[in-house]
C-alpha atoms as a PDB file:
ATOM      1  CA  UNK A   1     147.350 130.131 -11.168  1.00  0.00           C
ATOM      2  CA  UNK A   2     148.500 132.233  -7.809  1.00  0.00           C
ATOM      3  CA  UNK A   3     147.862 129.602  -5.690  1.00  0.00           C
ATOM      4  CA  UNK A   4     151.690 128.069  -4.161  1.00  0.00           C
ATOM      5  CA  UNK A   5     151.568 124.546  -4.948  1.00  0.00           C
ATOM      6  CA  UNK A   6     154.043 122.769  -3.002  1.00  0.00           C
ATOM      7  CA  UNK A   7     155.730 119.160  -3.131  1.00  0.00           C
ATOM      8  CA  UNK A   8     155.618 117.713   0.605  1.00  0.00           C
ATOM      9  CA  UNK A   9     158.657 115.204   1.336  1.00  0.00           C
ATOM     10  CA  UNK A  10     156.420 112.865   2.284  1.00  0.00           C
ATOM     11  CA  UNK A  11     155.238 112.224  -1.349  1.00  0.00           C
ATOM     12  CA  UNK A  12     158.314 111.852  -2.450  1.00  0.00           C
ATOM     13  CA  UNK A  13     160.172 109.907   0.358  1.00  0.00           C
ATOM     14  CA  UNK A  14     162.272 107.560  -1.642  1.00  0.00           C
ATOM     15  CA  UNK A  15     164.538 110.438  -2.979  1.00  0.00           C
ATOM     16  CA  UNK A  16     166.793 112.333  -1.798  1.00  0.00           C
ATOM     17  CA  UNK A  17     166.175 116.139  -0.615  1.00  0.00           C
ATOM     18  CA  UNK A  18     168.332 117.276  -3.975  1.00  0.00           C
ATOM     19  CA  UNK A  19     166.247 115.020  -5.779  1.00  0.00           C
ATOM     20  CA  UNK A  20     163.234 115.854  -4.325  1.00  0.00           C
ATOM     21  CA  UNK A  21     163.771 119.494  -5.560  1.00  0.00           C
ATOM     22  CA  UNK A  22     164.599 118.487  -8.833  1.00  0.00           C
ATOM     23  CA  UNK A  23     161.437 116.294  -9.009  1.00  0.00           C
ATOM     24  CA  UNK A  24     159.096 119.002  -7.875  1.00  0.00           C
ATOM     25  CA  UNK A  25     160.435 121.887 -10.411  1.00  0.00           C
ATOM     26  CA  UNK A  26     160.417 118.362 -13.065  1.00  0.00           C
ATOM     27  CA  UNK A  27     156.793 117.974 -11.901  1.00  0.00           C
ATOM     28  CA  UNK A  28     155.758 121.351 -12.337  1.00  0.00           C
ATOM     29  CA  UNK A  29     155.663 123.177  -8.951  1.00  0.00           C
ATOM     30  CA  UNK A  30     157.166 126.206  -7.700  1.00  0.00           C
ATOM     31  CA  UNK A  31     158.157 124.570  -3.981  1.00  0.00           C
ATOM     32  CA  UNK A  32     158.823 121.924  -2.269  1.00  0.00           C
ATOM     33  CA  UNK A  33     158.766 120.594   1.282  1.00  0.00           C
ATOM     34  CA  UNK A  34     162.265 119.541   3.012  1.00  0.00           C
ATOM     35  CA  UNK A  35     162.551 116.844   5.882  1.00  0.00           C
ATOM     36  CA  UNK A  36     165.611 117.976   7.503  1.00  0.00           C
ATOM     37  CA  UNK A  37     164.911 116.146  10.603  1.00  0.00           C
ATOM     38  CA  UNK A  38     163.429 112.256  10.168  1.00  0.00           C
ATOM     39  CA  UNK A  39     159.646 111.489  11.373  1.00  0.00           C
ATOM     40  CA  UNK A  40     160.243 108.121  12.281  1.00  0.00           C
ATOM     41  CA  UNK A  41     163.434 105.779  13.186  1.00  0.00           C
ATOM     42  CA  UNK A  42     162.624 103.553  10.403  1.00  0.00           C
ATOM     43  CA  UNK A  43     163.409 106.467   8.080  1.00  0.00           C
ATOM     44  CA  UNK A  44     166.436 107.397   6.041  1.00  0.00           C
ATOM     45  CA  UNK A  45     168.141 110.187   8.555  1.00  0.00           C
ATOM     46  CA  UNK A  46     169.802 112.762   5.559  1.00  0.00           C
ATOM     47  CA  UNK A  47     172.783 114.987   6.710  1.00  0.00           C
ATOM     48  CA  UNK A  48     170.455 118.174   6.417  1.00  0.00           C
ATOM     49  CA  UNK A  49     171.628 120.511   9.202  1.00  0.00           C
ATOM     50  CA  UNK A  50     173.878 122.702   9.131  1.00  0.00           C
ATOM     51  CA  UNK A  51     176.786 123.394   6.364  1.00  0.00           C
ATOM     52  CA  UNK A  52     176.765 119.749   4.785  1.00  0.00           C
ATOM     53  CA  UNK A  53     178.060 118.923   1.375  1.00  0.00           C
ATOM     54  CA  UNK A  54     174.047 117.702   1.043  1.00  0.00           C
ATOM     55  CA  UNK A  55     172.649 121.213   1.799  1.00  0.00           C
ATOM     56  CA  UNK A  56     174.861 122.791  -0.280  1.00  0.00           C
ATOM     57  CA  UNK A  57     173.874 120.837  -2.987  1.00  0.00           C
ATOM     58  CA  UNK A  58     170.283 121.166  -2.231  1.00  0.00           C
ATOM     59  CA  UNK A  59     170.750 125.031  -2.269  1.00  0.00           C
ATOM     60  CA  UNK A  60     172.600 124.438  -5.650  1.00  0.00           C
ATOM     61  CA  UNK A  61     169.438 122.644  -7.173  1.00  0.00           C
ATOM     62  CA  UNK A  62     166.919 125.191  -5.563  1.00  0.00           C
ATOM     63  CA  UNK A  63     169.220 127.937  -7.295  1.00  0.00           C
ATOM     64  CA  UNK A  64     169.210 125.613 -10.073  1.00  0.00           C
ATOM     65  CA  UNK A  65     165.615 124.967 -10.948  1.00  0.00           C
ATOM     66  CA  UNK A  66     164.351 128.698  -9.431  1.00  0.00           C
ATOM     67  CA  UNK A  67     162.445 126.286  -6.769  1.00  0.00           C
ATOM     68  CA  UNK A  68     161.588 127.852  -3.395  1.00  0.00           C
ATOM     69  CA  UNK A  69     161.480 125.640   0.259  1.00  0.00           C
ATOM     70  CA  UNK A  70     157.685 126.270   1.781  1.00  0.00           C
ATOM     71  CA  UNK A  71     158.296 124.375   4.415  1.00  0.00           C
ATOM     72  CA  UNK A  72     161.046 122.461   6.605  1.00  0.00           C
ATOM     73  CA  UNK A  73     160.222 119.381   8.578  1.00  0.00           C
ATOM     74  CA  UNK A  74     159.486 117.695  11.532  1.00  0.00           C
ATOM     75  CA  UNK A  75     160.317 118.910  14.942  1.00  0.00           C
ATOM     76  CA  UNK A  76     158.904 117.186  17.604  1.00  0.00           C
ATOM     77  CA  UNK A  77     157.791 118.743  21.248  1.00  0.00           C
ATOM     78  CA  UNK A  78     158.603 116.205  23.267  1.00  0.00           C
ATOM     79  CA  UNK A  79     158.691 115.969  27.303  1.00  0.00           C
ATOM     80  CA  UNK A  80     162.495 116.141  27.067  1.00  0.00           C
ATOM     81  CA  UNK A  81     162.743 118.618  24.417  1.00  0.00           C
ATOM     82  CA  UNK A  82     165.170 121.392  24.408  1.00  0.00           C
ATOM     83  CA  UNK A  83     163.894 124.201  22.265  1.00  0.00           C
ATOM     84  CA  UNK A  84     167.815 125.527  22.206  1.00  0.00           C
ATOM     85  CA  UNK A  85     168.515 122.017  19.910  1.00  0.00           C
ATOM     86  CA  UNK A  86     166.574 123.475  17.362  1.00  0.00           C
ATOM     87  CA  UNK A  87     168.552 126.105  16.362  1.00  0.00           C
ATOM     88  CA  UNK A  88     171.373 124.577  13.955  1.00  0.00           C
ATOM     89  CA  UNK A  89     168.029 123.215  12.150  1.00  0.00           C
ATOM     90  CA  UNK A  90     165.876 126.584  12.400  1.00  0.00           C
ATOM     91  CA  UNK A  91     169.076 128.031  10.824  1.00  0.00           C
ATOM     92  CA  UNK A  92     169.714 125.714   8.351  1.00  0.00           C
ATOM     93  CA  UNK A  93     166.324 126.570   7.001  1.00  0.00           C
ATOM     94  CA  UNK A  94     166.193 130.422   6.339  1.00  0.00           C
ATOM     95  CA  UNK A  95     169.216 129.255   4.410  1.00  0.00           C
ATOM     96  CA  UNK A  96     167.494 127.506   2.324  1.00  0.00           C
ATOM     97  CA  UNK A  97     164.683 130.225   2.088  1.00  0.00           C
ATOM     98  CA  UNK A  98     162.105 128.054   3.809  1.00  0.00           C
ATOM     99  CA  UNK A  99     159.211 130.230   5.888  1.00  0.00           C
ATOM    100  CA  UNK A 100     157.101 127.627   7.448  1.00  0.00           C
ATOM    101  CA  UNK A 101     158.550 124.992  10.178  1.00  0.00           C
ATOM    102  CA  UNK A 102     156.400 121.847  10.834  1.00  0.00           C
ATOM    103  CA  UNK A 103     156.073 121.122  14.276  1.00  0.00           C
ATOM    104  CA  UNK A 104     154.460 118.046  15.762  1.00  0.00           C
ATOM    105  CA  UNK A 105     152.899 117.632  19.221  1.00  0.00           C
ATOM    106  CA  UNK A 106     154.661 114.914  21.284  1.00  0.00           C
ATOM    107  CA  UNK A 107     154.299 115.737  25.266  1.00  0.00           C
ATOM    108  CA  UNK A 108     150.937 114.827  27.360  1.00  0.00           C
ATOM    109  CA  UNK A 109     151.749 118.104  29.545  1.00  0.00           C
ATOM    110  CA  UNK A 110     149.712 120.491  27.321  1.00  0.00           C
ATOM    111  CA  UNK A 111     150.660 123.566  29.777  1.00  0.00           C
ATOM    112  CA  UNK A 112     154.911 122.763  29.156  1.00  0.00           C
ATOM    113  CA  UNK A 113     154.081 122.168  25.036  1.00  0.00           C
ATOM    114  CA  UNK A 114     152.519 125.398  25.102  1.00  0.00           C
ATOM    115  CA  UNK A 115     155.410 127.126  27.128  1.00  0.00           C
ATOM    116  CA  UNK A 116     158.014 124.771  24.835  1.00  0.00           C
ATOM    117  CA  UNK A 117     156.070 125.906  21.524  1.00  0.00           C
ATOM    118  CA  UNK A 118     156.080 129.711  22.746  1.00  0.00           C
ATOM    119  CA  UNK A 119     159.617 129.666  23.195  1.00  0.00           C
ATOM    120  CA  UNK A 120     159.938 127.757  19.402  1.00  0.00           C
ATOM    121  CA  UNK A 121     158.292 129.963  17.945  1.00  0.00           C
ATOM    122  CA  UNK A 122     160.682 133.233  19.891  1.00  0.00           C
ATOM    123  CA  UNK A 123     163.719 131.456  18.182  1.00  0.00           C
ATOM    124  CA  UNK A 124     162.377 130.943  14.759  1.00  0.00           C
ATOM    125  CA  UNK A 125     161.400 134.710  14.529  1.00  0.00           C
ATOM    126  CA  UNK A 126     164.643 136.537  13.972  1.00  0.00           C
ATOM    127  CA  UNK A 127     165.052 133.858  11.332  1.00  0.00           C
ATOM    128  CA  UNK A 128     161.174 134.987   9.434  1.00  0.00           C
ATOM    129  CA  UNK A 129     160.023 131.779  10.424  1.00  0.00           C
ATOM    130  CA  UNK A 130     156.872 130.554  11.358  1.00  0.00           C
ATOM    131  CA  UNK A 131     156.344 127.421  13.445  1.00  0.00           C
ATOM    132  CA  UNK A 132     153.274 125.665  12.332  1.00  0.00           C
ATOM    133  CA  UNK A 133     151.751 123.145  14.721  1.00  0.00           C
ATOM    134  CA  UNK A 134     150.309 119.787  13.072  1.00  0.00           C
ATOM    135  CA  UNK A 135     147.389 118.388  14.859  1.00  0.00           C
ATOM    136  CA  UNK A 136     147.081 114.537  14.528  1.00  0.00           C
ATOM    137  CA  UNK A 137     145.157 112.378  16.337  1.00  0.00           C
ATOM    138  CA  UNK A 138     147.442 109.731  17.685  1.00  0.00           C
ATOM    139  CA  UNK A 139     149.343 112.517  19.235  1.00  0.00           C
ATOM    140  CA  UNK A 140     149.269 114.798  21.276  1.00  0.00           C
ATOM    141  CA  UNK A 141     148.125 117.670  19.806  1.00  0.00           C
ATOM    142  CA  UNK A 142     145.005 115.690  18.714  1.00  0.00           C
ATOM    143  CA  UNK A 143     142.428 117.993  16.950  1.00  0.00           C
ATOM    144  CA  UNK A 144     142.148 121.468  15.393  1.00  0.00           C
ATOM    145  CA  UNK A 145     140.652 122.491  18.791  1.00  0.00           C
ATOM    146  CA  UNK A 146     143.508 121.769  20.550  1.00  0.00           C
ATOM    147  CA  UNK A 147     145.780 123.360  18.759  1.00  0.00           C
ATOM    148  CA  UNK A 148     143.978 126.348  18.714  1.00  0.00           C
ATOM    149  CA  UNK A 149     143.763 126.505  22.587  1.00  0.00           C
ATOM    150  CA  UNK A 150     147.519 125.545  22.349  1.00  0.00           C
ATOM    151  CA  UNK A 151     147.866 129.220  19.830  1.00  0.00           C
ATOM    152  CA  UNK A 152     146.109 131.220  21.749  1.00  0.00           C
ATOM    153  CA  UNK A 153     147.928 130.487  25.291  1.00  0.00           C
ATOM    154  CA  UNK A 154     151.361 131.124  23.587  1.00  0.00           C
ATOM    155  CA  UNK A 155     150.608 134.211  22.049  1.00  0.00           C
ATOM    156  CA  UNK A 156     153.265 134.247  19.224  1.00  0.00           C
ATOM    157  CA  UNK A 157     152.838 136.401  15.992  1.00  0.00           C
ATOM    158  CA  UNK A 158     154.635 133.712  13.648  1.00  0.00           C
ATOM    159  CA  UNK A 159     152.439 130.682  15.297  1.00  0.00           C
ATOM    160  CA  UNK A 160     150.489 128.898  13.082  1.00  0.00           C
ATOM    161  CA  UNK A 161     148.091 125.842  12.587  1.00  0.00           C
ATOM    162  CA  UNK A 162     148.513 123.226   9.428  1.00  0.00           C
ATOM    163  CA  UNK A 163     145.728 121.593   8.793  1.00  0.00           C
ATOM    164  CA  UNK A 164     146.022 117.671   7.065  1.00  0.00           C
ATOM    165  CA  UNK A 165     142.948 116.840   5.397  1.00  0.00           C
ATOM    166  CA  UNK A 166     143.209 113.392   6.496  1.00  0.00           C
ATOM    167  CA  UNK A 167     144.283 114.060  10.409  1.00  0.00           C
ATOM    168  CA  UNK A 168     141.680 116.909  10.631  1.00  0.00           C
ATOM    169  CA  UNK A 169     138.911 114.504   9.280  1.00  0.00           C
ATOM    170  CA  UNK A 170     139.890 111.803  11.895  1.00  0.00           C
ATOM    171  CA  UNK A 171     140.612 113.481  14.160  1.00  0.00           C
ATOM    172  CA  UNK A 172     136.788 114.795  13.895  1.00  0.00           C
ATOM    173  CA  UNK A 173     137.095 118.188  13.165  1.00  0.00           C
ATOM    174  CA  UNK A 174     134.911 120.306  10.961  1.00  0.00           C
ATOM    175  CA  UNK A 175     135.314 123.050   8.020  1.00  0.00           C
ATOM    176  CA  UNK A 176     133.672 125.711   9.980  1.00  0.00           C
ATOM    177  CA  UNK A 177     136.034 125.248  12.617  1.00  0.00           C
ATOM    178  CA  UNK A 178     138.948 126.868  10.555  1.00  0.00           C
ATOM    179  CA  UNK A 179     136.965 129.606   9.292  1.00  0.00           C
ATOM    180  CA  UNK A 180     136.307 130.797  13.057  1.00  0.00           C
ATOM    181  CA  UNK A 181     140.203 130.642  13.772  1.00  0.00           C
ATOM    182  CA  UNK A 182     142.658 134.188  13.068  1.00  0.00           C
ATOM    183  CA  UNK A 183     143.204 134.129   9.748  1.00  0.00           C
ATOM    184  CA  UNK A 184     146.637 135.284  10.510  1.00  0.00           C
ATOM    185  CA  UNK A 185     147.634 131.625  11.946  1.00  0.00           C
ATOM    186  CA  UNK A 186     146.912 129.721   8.737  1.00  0.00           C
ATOM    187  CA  UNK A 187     150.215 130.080   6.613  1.00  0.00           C
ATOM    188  CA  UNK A 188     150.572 126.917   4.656  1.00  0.00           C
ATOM    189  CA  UNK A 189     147.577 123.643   4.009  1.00  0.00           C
ATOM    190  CA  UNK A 190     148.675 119.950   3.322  1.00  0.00           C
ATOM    191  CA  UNK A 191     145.757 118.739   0.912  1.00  0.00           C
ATOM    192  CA  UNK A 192     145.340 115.390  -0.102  1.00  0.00           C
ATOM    193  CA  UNK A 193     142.547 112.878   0.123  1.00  0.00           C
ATOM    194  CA  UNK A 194     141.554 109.402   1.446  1.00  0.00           C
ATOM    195  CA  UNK A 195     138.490 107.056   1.635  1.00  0.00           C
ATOM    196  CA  UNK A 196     135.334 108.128   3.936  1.00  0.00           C
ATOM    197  CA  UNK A 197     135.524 105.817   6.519  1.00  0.00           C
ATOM    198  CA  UNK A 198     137.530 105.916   8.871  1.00  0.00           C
ATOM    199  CA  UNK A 199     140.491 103.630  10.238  1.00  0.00           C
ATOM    200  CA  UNK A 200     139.448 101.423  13.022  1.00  0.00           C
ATOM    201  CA  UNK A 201     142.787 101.912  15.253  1.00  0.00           C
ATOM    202  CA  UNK A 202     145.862 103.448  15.695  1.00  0.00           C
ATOM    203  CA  UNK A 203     147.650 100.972  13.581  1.00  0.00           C
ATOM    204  CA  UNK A 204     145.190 101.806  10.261  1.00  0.00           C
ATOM    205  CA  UNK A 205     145.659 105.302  11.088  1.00  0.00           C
ATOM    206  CA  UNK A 206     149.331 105.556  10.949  1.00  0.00           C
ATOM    207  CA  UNK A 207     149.287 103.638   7.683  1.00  0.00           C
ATOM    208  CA  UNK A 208     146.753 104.857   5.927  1.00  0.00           C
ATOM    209  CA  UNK A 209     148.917 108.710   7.052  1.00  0.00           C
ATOM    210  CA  UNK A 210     152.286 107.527   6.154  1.00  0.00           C
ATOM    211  CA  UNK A 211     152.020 104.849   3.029  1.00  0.00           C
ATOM    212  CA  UNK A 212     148.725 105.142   1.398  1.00  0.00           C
ATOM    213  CA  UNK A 213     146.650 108.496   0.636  1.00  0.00           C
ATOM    214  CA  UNK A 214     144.735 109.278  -1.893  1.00  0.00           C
ATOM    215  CA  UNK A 215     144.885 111.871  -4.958  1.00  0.00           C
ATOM    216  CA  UNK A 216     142.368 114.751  -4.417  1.00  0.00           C
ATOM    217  CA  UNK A 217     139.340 114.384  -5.840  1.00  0.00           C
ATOM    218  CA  UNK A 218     139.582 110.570  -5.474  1.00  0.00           C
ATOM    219  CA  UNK A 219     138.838 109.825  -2.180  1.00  0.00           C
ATOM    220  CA  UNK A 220     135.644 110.901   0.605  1.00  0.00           C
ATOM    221  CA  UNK A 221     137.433 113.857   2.954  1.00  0.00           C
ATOM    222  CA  UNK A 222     135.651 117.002   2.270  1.00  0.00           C
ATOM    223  CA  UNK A 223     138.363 119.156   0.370  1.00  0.00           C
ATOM    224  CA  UNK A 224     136.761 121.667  -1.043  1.00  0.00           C
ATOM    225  CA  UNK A 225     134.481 122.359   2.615  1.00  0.00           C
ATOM    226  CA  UNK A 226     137.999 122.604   4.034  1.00  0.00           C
ATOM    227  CA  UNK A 227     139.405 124.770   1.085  1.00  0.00           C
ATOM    228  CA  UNK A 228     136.642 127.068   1.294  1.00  0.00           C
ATOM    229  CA  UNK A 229     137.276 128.092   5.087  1.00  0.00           C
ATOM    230  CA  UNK A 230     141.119 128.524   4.574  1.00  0.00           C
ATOM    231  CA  UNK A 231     142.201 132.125   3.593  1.00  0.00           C
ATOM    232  CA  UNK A 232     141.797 132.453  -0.257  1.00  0.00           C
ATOM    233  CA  UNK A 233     145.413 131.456  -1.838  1.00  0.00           C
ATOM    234  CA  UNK A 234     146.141 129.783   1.059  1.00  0.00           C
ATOM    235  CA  UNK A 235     149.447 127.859  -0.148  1.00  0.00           C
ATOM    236  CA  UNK A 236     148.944 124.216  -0.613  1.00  0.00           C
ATOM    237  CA  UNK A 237     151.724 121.498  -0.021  1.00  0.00           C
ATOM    238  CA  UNK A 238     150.725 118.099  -1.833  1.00  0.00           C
ATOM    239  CA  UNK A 239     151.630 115.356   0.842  1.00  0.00           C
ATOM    240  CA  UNK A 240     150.092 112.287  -0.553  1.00  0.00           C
ATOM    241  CA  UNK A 241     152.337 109.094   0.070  1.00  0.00           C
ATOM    242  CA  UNK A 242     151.069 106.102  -2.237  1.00  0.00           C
ATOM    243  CA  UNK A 243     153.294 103.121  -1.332  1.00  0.00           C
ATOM    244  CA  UNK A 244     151.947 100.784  -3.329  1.00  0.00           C
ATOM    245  CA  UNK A 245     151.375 103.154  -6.677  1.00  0.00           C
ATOM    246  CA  UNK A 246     155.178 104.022  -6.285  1.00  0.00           C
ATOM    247  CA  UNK A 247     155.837 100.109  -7.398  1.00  0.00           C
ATOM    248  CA  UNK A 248     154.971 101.283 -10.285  1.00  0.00           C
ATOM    249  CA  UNK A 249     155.283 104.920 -11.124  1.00  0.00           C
ATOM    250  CA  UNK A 250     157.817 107.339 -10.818  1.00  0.00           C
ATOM    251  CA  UNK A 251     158.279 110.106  -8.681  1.00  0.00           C
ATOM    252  CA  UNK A 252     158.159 112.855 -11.397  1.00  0.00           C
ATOM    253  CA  UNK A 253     154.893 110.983 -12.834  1.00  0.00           C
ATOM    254  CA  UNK A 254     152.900 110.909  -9.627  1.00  0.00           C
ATOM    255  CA  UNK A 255     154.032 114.031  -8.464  1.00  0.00           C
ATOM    256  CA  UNK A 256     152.433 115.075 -11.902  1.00  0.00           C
ATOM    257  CA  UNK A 257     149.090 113.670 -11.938  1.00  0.00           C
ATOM    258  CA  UNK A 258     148.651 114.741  -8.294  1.00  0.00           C
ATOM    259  CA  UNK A 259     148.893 118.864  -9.100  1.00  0.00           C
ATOM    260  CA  UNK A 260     146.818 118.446 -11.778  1.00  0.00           C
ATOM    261  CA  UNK A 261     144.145 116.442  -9.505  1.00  0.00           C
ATOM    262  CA  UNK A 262     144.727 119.654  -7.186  1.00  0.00           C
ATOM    263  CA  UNK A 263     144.207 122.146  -9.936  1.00  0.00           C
ATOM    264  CA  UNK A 264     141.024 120.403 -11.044  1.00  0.00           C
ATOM    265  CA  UNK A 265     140.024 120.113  -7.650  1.00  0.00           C
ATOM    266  CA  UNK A 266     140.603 124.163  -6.940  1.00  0.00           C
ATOM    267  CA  UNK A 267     138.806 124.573 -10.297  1.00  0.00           C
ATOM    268  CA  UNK A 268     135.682 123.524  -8.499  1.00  0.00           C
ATOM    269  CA  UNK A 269     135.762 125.879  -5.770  1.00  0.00           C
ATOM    270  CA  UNK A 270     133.681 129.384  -5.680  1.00  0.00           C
ATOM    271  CA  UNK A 271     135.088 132.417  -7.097  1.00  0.00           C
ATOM    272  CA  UNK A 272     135.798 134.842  -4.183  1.00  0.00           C
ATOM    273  CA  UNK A 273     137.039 137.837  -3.304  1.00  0.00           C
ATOM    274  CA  UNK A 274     139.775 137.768  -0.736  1.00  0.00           C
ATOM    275  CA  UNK A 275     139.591 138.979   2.819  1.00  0.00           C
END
């Protein structure tokens, strides 16, 4: 299998980073996603920037288990940013080998996030990274659209676009959309799935995003439409939060079962021939 299968933090939110390494080399995969920087204030802030006993010992596990960082996580854009803040975490990254950087939309002034982003993505590139920004649709970076308008006003060769499954589907977006965008900006995919319909607010939204996805192959989003108009081997990180299954089973266990719903799921698509 050449496809990069990647564990996404989010899956795996009641461990630690080290432990979240050792669970995803446990579970089978050869990298994992890192949240260096907390998504919400409810969450458990780690000490993950800069030369912390904690990143040392998540380089030792990485080292350890021959497990390689895809991506670091989350910075936000917000109208109060300063791009300049960044750079402890940036660097704290490439140390721990990671290329992609998730970046999340959080300023109504689309013209000073684009400016803000541009000047992201200037500092990440002496360190080979590549900012990738996250549409959702409760911010403000809503759709795919958006973000593409976003890419091609900043004009940065390590920008990219990650698309979510689940925020790309509510956020209305369609398959074909992706396959019209530069190739070139599409460096990483989070895949998981989720029901059909679609949350009635905000509030289901959010939940449904943060506690309770679903496995691929279990749920209504159309994976393999989206999978088809991503660059073959597109790398794939697995961020599928189930709250309510983690009562029960363990991390290793669910991290488990969900690659091998993504390899049966990738079994399904078309041979082709890459571009």
């Amino acid at each position: 299998m050449s496809r990069i299968l990647s564990l996404a933090a989010l899956t795996v939110l009641e461990l630690s980073p080290p432990d979240m390494v050792s669970c995803a080399a446990a579970a089978g995969y050869t990298h994992v996603g890192l949240r260096l920087l907390p998504a919400t204030p409810q969450e458990a802030a780690w000490p993950m920037v800069g030369d912390t006993p904690l990143v040392r010992e998540v380089r030792a596990r990485l080292d350890d288990t021959g497990t390689s960082v895809l991506d670091i996580e989350i910075l936000r854009l917000k109208p109060d940013t300063c791009i300049e803040d960044f750079a402890e975490v940036l660097e704290t990254g490439a140390k721990l080998g990671a290329r992609n950087v998730l970046v999340a939309g959080n300023d109504p002034d689309e013209a000073r996030l684009t400016a803000r982003f541009a000047d992201l993505c200037d500092l990440a590139a002496p360190l080979g990274l590549f900012p990738g920004l996250e549409p959702m649709p409760w911010t403000d970076v809503r759709d795919f659209a958006q973000a593409r308008r976003i890419l091609t006003t900043a004009r940065r060769p390590n920008a990219g676009i990650i698309v979510d499954p689940l925020h790309f589907d509510r956020a209305g977006s369609v398959p074909a959309e992706i396959a019209q965008a530069p190739s070139e900006w599409l460096h990483f995919a989070q895949l998981c799935d989720a029901p059909s319909e679609r949350p009635a607010n905000t509030e289901g939204l959010l939940f449904q995003a943060r506690a309770e996805r679903l496995m691929p192959g279990e749920g209504g989003l159309d994976l393999l439409g989206i999978l088809e108009a991503l660059p073959p081997d597109t790398p794939l990180s697995l961020e599928i939060p189930m709250v309510e299954l983690a009562k029960t089973v363990g991390s290793v266990e669910r991290a488990r079962r969900m690659r091998a719903a993504t390899l049966a799921l990738l079994a399904r698509l078309p041979n082709r021939h890459p571009h």
